[in-house]
Protein backbone atom coordinates (compact mmCIF):
# COMPACT_ATOMS: atom_id res chain seq x y z
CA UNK A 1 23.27 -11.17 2.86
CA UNK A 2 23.59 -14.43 3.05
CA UNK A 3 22.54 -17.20 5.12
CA UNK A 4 20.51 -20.85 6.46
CA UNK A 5 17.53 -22.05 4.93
CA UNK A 6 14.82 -20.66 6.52
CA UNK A 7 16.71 -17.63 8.13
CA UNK A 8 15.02 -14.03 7.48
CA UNK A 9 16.16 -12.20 4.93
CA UNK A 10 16.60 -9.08 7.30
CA UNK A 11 17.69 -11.22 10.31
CA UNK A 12 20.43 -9.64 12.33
CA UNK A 13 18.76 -6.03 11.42
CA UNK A 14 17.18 -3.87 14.10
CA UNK A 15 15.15 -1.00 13.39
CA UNK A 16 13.49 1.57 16.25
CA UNK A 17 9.76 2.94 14.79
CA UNK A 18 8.48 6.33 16.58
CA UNK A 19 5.25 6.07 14.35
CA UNK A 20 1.34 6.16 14.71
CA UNK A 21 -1.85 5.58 12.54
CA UNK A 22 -0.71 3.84 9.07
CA UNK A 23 2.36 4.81 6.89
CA UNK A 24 4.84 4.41 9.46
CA UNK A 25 3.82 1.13 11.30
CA UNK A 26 2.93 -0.51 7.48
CA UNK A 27 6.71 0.56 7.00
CA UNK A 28 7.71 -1.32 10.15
CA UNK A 29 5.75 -4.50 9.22
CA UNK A 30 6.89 -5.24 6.46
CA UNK A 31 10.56 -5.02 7.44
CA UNK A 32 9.53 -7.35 10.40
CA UNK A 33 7.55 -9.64 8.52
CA UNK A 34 11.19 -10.37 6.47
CA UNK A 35 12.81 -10.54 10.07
CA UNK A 36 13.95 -7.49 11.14
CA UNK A 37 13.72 -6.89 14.58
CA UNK A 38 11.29 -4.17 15.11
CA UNK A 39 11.29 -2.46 18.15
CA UNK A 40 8.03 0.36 18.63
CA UNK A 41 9.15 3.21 21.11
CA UNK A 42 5.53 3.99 22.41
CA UNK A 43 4.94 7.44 24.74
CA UNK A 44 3.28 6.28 27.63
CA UNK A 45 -0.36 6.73 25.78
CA UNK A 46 0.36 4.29 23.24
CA UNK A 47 0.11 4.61 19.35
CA UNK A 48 -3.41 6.45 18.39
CA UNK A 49 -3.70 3.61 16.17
CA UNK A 50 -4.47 1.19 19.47
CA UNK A 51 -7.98 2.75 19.69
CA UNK A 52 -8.89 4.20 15.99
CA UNK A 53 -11.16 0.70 15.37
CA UNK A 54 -14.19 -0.54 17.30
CA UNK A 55 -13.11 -3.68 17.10
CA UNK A 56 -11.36 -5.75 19.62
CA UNK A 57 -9.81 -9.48 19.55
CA UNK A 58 -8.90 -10.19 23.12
CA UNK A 59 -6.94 -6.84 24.16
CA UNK A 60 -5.74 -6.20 20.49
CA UNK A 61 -7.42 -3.12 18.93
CA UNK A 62 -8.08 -4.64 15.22
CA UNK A 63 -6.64 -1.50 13.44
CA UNK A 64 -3.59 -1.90 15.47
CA UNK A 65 -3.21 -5.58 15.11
CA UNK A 66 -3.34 -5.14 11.02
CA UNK A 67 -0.56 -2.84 11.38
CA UNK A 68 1.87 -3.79 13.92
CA UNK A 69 2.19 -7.75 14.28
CA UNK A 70 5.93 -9.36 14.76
CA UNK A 71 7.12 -6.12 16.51
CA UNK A 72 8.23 -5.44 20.03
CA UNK A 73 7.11 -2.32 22.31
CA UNK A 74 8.92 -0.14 24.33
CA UNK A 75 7.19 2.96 26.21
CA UNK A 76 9.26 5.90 26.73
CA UNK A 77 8.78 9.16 27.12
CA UNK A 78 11.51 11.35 24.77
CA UNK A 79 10.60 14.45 27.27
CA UNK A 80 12.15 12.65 30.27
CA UNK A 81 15.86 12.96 30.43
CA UNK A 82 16.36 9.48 31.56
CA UNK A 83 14.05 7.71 29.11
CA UNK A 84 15.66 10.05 26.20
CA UNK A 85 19.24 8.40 27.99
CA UNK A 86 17.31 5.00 26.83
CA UNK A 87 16.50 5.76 23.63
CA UNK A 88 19.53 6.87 22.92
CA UNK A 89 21.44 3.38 24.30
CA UNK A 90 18.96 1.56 21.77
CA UNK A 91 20.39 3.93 19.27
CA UNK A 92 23.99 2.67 19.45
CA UNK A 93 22.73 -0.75 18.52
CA UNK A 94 20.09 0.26 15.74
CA UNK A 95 20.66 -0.07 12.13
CA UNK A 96 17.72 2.19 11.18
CA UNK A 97 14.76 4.58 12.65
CA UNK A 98 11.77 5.51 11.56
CA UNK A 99 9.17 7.90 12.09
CA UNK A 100 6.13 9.32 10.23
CA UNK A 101 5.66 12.65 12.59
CA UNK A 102 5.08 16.18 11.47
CA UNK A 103 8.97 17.42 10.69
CA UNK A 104 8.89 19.75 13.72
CA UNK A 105 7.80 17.06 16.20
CA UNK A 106 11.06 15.25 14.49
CA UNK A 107 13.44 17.85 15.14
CA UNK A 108 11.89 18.52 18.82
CA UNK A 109 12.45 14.82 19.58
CA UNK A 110 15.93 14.76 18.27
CA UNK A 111 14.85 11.97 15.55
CA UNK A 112 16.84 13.08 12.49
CA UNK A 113 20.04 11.73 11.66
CA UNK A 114 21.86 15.31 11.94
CA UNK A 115 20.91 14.61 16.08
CA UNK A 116 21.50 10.69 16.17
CA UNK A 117 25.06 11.37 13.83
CA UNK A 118 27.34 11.90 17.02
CA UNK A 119 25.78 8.51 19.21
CA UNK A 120 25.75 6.15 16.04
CA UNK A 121 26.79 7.64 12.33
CA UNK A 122 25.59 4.77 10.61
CA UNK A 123 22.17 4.83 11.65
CA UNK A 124 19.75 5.23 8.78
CA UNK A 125 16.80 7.82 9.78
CA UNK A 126 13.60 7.23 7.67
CA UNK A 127 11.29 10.71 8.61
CA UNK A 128 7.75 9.81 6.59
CA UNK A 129 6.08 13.04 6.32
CA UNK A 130 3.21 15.02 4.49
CA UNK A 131 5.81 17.16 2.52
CA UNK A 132 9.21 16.64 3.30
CA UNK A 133 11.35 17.35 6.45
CA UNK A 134 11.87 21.12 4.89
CA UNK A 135 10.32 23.68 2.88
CA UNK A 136 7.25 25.50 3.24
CA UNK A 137 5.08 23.23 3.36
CA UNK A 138 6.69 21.06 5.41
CA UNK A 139 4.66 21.17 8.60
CA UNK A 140 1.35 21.29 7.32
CA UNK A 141 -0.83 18.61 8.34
CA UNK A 142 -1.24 15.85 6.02
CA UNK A 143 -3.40 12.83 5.53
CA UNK A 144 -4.40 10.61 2.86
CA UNK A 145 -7.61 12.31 1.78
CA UNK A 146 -5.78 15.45 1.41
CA UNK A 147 -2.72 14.41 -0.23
CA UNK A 148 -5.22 12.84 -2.68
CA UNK A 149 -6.93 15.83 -3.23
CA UNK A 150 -3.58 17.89 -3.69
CA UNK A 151 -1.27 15.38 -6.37
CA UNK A 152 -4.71 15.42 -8.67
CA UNK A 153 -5.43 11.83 -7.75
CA UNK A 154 -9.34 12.94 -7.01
CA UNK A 155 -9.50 14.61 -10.35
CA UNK A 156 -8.80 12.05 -12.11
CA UNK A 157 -11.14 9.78 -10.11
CA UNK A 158 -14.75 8.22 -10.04
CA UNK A 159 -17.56 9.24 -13.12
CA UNK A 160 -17.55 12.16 -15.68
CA UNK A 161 -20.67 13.61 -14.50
CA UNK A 162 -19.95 12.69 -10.46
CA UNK A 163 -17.77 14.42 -8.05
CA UNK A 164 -13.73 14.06 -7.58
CA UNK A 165 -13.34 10.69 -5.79
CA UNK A 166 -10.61 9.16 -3.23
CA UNK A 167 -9.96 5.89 -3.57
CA UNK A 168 -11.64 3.09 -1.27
CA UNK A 169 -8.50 1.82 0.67
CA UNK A 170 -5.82 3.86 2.22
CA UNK A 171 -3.37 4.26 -0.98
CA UNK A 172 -1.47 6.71 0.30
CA UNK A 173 -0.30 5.92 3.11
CA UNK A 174 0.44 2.33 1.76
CA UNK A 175 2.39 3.73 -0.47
CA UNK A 176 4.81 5.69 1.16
CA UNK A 177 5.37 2.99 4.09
CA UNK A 178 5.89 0.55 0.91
CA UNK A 179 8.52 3.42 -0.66
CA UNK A 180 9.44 4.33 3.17
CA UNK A 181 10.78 0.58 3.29
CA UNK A 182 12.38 0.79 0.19
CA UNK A 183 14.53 4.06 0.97
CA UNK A 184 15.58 2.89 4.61
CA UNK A 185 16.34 -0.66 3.06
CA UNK A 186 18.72 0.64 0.47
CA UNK A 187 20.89 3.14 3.34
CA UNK A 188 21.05 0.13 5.06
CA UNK A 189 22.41 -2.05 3.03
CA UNK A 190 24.76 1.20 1.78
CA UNK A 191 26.74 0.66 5.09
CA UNK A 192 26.55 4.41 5.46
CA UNK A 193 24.37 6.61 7.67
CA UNK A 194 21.77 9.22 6.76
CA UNK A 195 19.08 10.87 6.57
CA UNK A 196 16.06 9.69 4.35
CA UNK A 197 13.35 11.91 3.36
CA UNK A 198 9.97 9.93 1.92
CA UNK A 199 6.89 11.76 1.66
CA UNK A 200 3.52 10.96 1.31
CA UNK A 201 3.13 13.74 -1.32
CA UNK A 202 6.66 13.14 -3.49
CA UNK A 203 4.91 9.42 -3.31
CA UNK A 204 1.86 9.46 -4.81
CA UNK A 205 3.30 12.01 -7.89
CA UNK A 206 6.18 9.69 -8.17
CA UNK A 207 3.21 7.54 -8.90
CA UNK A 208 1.34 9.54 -11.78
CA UNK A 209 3.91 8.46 -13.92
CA UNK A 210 2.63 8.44 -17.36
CA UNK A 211 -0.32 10.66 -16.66
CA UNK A 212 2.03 12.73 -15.42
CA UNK A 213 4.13 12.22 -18.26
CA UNK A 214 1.49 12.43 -20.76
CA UNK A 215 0.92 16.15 -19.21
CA UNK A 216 4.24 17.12 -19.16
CA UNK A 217 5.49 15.98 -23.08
CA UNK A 218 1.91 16.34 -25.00
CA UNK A 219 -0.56 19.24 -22.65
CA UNK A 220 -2.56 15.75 -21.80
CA UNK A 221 -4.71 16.46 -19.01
CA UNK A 222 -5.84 13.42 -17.45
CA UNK A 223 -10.07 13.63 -17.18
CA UNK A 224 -12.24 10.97 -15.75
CA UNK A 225 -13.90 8.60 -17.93
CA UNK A 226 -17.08 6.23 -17.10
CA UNK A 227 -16.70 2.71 -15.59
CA UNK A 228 -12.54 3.91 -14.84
CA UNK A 229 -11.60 3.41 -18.40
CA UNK A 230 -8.31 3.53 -19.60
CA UNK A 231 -6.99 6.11 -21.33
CA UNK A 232 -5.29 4.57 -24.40
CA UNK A 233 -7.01 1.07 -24.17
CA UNK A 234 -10.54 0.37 -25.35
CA UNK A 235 -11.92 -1.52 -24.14
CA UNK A 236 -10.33 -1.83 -20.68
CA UNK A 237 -12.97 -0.52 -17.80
CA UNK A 238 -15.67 -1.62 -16.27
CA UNK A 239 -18.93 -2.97 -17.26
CA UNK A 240 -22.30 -3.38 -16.27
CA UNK A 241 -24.18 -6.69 -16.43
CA UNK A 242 -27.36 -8.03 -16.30
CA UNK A 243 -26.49 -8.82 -12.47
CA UNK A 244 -23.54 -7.05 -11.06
CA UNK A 245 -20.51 -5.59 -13.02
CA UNK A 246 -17.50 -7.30 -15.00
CA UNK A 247 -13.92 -5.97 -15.47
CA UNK A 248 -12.90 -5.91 -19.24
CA UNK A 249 -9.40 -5.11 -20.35
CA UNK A 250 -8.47 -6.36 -23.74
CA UNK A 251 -4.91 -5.26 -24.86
CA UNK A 252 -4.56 -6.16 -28.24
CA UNK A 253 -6.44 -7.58 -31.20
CA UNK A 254 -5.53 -11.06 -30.86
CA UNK A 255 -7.60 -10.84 -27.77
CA UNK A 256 -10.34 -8.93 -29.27
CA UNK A 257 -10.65 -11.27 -31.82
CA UNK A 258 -11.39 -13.92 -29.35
CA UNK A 259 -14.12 -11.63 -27.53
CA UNK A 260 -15.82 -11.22 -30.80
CA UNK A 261 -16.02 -14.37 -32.08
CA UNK A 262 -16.93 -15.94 -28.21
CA UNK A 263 -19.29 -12.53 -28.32
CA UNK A 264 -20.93 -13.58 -31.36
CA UNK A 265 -20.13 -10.49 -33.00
CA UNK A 266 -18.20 -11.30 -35.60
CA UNK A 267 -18.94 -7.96 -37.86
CA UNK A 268 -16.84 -6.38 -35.12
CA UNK A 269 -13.82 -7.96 -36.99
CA UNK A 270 -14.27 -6.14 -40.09
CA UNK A 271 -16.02 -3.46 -38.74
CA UNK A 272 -13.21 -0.17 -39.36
CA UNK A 273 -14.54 1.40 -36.56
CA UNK A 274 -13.85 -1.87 -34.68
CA UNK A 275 -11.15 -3.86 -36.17
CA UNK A 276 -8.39 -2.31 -34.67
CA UNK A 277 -6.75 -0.69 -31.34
CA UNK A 278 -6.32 2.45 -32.69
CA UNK A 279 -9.74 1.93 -34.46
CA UNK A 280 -11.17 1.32 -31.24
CA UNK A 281 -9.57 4.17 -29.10
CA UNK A 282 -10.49 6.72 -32.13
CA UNK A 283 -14.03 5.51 -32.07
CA UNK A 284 -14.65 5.14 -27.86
CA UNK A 285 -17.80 5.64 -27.64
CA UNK A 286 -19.60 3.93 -30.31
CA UNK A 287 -17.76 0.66 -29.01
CA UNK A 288 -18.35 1.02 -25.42
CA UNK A 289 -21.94 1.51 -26.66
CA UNK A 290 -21.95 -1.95 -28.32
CA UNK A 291 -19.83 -3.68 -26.16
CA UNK A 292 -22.28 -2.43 -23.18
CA UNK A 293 -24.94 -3.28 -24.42
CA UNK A 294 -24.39 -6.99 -25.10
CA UNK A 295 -22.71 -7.50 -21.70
CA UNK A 296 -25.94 -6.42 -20.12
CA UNK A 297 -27.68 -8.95 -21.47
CA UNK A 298 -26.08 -12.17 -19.42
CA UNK A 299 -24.74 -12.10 -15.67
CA UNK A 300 -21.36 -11.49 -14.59
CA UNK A 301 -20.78 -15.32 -13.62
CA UNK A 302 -21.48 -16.13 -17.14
CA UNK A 303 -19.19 -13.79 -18.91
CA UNK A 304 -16.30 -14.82 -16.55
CA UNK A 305 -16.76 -18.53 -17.74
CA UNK A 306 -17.18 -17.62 -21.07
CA UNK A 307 -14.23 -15.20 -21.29
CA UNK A 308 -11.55 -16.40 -19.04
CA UNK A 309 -10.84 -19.91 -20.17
CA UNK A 310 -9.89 -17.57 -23.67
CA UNK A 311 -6.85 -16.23 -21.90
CA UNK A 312 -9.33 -12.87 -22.13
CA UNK A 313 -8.33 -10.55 -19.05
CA UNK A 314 -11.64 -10.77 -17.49
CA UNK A 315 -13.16 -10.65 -13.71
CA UNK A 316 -16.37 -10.16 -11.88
CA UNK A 317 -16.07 -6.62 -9.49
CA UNK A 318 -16.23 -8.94 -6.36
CA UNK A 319 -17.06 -7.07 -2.24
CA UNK A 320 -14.53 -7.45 -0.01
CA UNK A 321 -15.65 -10.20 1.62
CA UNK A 322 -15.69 -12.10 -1.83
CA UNK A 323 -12.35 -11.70 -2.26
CA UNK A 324 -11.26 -12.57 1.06
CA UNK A 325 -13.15 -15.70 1.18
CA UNK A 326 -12.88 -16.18 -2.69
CA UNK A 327 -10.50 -19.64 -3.63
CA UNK A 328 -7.31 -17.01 -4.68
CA UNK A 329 -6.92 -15.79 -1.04
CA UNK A 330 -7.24 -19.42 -0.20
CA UNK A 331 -4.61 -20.32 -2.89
CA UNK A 332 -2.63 -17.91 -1.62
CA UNK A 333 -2.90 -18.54 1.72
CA UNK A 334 -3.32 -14.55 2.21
CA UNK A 335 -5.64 -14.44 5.88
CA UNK A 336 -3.39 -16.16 8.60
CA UNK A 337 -4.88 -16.32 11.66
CA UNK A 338 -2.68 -15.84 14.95
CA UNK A 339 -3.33 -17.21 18.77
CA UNK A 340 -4.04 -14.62 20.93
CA UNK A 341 -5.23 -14.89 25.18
CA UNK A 342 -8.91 -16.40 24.39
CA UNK A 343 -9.41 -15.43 20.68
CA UNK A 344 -7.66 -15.90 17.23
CA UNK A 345 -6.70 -12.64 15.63
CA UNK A 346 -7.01 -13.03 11.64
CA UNK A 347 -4.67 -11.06 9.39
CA UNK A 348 -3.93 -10.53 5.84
CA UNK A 349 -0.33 -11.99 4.87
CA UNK A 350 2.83 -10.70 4.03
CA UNK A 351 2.74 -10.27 0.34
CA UNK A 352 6.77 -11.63 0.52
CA UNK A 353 7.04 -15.47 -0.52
CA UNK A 354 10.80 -16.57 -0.79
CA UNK A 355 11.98 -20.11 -1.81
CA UNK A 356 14.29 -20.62 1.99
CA UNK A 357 11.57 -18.74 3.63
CA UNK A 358 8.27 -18.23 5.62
CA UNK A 359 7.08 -15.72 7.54
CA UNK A 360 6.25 -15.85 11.24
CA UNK A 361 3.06 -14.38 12.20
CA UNK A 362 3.33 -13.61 16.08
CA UNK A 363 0.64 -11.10 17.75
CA UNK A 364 0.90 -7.53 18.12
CA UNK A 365 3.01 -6.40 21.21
CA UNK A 366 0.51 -5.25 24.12
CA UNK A 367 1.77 -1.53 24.99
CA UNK A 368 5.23 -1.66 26.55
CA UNK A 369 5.41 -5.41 26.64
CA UNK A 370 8.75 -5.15 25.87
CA UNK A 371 10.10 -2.96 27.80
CA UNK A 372 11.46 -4.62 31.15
CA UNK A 373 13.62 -7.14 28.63
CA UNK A 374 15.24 -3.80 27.36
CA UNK A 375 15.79 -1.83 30.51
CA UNK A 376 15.07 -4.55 33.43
């Protein structure tokens, strides 16, 4: 696709979203943050998402807002005959669909491609589910704690001697809508209709990779290891220190030469137990031990500026609001903050930078804003 300076790299594309909560409208942000036109077919009560958060900017629910910016909204209800006569006029003009519904909800709505073929066969239908559109699983409920807990992610998560773990943020949802995007993209730009099938669980074991693959060629079985360590790499986890904790991953032995030497340890270089990686990973715990016990002894802030001008691969474990009002957000320019009637919202940013290109940030439609410019 080609086109101006400054033109959207999806301009021209229009894509109808049936979705609620997370996957699904993460999917259709991202394609509008690159330009696509987005239009969200709302029932009359709105996405859930529009009153999961507490929080409020102006009349924009803050979990919505984070989810749903650049789009336009359309309420109709798919049970009415005349609104499902509406939908379907959008349909002739689409270029994709998504949806994130259980797969019988899908099929009741008339939302796969096998039921949109006949009024437009080149429309690409994205269905994000738990499990897939069939099989027997397929209409089980799913979320993001329990997919975690199913693909092993858990397991595999948070201290030997603790409980299973999910992770802080909402990986797997993220995921999908990322992978969701990906799949729709590519039938898109195919030129052919279809039917794509993303799911949260084929996702997040897609995602395993070479656990998974260490499992599957060598009887590996992944096991949780203290401060996240990495399996193969020592050291590479996390650290306590004197006043917080500090992220260590050294990768290979020119680097751990530096830490040694900057560490004051130089017996570590001729140390066998130390000298080398696979020195190191055969001997894990004695080097944690040392390398533990010296980090204790000075503050996070002090290892960073010790470590990182070293090229080491080194950072403090910041909060949340560290990182968002830390200098590489800043950098970055990663919070954008939007007008909205009486307030600013405040948003993270695309992650997207081209070299012709910016992204808009425009508000979250209001529920059905849209609709009267469709239908009159």
């Amino acid at each position: 696709m080609t086109g101006a300076a400054n033109e959207p790299p999806l301009a021209g594309i229009r894509v109808l979203e049936l979705t609620h909560m997370l996957a699904g409208p993460y999917c259709g942000m991202l394609l509008a943050d690159l330009g696509a036109e987005v239009i969200k077919v709302e029932p009359p009560t709105g996405d859930i998402g529009r009153q999961i958060s507490p929080h409020f900017v102006g009349a924009h629910n803050a979990y919505f807002a984070s989810l749903n910016r650049n789009k336009k909204s359309v309420v109709l209800d798919l049970f009415d005959d005349r609104d499902r006569s509406r939908f379907h006029d959008l349909v002739k003009g689409a270029h994709g669909l998504i949806t994130n519904m259980r797969p019988s909800a899908i099929k009741k709505l008339g939302l796969t491609y096998g039921q949109l073929e006949d009024i437009n066969p080149r429309i690409a239908c994205l269905a994000l589910t738990g499990y897939g559109l069939e099989g027997g699983f397929s209409d089980k409920p799913a979320y993001d704690y329990i997919i975690q807990a199913l693909a092993g992610i858990m397991a595999m998560t948070g201290e030997p001697d603790g409980p299973p773990v999910k992770t802080g943020y909402s990986a797997v949802d993220n995921s999908a809508g990322i992978m969701g995007a990906l799949g729709l993209m590519a039938k898109i730009v195919s030129g052919r209709g279809g039917q794509i099938d993303v799911s949260l669980y084929d996702t997040m074991v897609s995602q395993l990779n070479y656990v998974a693959g260490a499992y599957l060629n060598a009887g590996e079985e992944p096991r949780r290891r203290s401060g996240g360590a990495h399996p193969y790499i020592v050291p590479a986890q996390i650290f306590e220190t004197r006043d917080g904790h500090l992220a260590l991953f050294i990768t290979h032995d020119g680097f751990w030469k530096k830490f040694s030497e900057e560490a004051g340890k130089p017996e570590w270089l001729t140390d066998a137990r130390f000298a080398t990686m696979a020195a190191r990973t055969a001997n894990r715990d004695a080097v944690i031990g040392a390398i533990g016990a010296l980090l204790k002894t000075g503050d996070t802030a002090e290892w960073v500026a010790r470590l990182d001008p070293l090229g080491i691969v080194v950072a403090g474990v910041e909060t949340l609001s560290q990182a968002l009002a830390g200098g590489l957000v800043r950098e970055r320019g990663l919070v954008r903050e939007i007008p909205v009637a009486d307030a600013t919202l405040k948003v993270v940013a695309s992650p997207f930078k081209f070299s012709d290109f910016e992204t808009a940030y425009n508000p979250p439609p209001l529920l059905g804003e849209h609709t009267g410019s469709f239908f009159g």
